[in-house]
Protein backbone atom coordinates (compact mmCIF):
# COMPACT_ATOMS: atom_id res chain seq x y z
CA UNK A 1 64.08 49.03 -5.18
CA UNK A 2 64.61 46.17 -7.39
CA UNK A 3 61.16 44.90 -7.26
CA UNK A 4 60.06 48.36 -8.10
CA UNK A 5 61.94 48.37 -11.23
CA UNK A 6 60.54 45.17 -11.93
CA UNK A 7 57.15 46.25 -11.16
CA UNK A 8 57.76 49.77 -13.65
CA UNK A 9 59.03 47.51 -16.32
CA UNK A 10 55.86 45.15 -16.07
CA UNK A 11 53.88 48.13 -16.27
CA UNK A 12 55.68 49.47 -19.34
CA UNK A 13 55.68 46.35 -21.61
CA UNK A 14 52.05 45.82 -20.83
CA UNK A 15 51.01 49.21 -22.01
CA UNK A 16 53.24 49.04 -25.34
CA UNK A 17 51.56 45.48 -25.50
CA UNK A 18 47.93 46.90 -24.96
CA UNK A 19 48.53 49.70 -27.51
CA UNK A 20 49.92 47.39 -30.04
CA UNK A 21 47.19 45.28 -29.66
CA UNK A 22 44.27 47.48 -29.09
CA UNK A 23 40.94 46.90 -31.58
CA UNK A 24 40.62 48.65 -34.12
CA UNK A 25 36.87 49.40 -33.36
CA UNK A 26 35.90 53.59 -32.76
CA UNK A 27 34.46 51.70 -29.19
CA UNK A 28 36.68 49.64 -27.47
CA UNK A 29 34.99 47.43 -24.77
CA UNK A 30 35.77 48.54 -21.06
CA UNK A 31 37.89 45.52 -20.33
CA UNK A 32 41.13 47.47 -22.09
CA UNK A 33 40.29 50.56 -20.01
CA UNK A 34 40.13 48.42 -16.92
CA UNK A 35 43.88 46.97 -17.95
CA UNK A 36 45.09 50.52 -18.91
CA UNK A 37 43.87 51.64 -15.33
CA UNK A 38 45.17 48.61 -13.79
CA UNK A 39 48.06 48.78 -14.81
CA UNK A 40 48.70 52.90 -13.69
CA UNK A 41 47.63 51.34 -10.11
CA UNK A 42 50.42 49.28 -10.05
CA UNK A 43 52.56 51.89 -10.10
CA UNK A 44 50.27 53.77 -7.61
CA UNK A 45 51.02 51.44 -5.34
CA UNK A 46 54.34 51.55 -5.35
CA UNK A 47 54.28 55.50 -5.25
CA UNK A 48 54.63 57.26 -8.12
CA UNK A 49 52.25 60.16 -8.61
CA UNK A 50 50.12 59.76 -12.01
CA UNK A 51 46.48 59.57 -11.16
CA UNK A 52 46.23 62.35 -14.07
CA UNK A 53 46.83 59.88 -16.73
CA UNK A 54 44.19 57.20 -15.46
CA UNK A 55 41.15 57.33 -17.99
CA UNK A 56 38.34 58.57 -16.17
CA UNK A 57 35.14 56.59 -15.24
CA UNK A 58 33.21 58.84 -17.02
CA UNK A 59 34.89 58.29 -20.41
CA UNK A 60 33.66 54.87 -19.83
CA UNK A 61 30.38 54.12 -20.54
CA UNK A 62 27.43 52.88 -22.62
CA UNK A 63 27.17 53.81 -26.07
CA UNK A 64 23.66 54.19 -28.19
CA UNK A 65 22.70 51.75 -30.09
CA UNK A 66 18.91 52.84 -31.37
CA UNK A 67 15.90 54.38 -30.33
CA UNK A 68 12.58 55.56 -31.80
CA UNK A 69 12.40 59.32 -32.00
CA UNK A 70 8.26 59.23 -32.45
CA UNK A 71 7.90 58.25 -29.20
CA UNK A 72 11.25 59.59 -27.37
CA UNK A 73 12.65 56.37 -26.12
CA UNK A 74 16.59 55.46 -26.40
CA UNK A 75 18.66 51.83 -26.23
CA UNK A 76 21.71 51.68 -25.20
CA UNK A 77 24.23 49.00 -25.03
CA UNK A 78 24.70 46.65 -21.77
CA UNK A 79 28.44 46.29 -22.40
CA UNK A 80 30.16 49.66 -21.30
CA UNK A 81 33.10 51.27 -23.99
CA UNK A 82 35.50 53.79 -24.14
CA UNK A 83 36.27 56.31 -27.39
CA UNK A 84 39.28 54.40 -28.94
CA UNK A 85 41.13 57.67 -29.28
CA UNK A 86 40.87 58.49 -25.53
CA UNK A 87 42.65 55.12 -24.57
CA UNK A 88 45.30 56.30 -27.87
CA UNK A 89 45.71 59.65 -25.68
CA UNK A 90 46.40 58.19 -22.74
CA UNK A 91 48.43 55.59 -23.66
CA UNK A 92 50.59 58.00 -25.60
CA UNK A 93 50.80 60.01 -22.63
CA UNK A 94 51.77 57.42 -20.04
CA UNK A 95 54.58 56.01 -22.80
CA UNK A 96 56.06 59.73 -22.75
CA UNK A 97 56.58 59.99 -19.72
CA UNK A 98 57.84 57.05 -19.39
CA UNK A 99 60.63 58.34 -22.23
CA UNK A 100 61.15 61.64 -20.33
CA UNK A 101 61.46 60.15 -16.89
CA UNK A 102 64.92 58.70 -17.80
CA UNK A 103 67.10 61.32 -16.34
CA UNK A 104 69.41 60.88 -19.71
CA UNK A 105 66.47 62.43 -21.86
CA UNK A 106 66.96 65.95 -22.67
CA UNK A 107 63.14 67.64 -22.90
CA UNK A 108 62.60 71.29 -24.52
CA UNK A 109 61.96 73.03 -27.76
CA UNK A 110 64.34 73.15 -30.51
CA UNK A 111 64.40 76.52 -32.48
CA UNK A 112 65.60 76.34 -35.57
C-alpha cells in the first residue's frame, strides 16, 4: 500500500510538472503525449481504472505541412503531434480527479 501511494504521488507531481511545463506551440510533439500516457499506465498497473483519460492514438499524429493543390499531392510532417488543447483536456481531467478522489472533497452543484 505504501508503494502505491508512492507510485500515485509520482504520478501526480509529474503531470502538474508536464502541464506546467508544456510548449506553448498549437502542436506539441508526441513525446509529451507518450509521458502523459505513461504516466496513466503507472497507475494502470497498480489498478486503478482510468483508461478513459489516456489520450488516444488517434489524436496523435502527423500534421500538414504543404502540398500543391494543381496537382493533388500533400506533405506531411515525419515527427507525429498532438492538438495542445487535447493534452490541456486531459491533463485537467486526470488533475480533477485526482482532487475529487480524496474522500474529504465534497463534489456537487451549489445553487444559489
Amino acid at each position: 500500500m505504501e508503494n502505491d501511494q508512492n507510485e500515485i504521488k509520482k504520478t501526480y507531481v509529474n503531470l502538474m510538472a508536464l502541464k506546467q511545463n508544456l510548449p506553448k506551440s498549437l502542436n506539441i510533439e508526441d513525446k509529451y503525449a507518450n509521458m502523459f500516457n505513461n504516466e496513466l499506465d503507472r497507475l494502470i498497473t497498480i489498478g486503478f481504472k482510468i483508461e478513459d483519460f489516456k489520450i488516444p492514438l488517434q489524436e496523435i499524429k502527423k500534421i500538414f505541412e504543404s502540398g500543391n493543390y494543381v496537382i493533388g499531392e500533400q506533405y506531411y510532417s515525419d515527427e507525429k503531434y498532438v492538438d495542445r488543447e487535447i493534452i490541456l483536456m486531459k491533463l485537467d481531467a486526470i488533475l480533477a480527479y485526482f482532487s475529487i478522489s480524496n474522500p474529504e472533497t465534497k463534489i456537487g452543484f451549489k445553487i444559489d
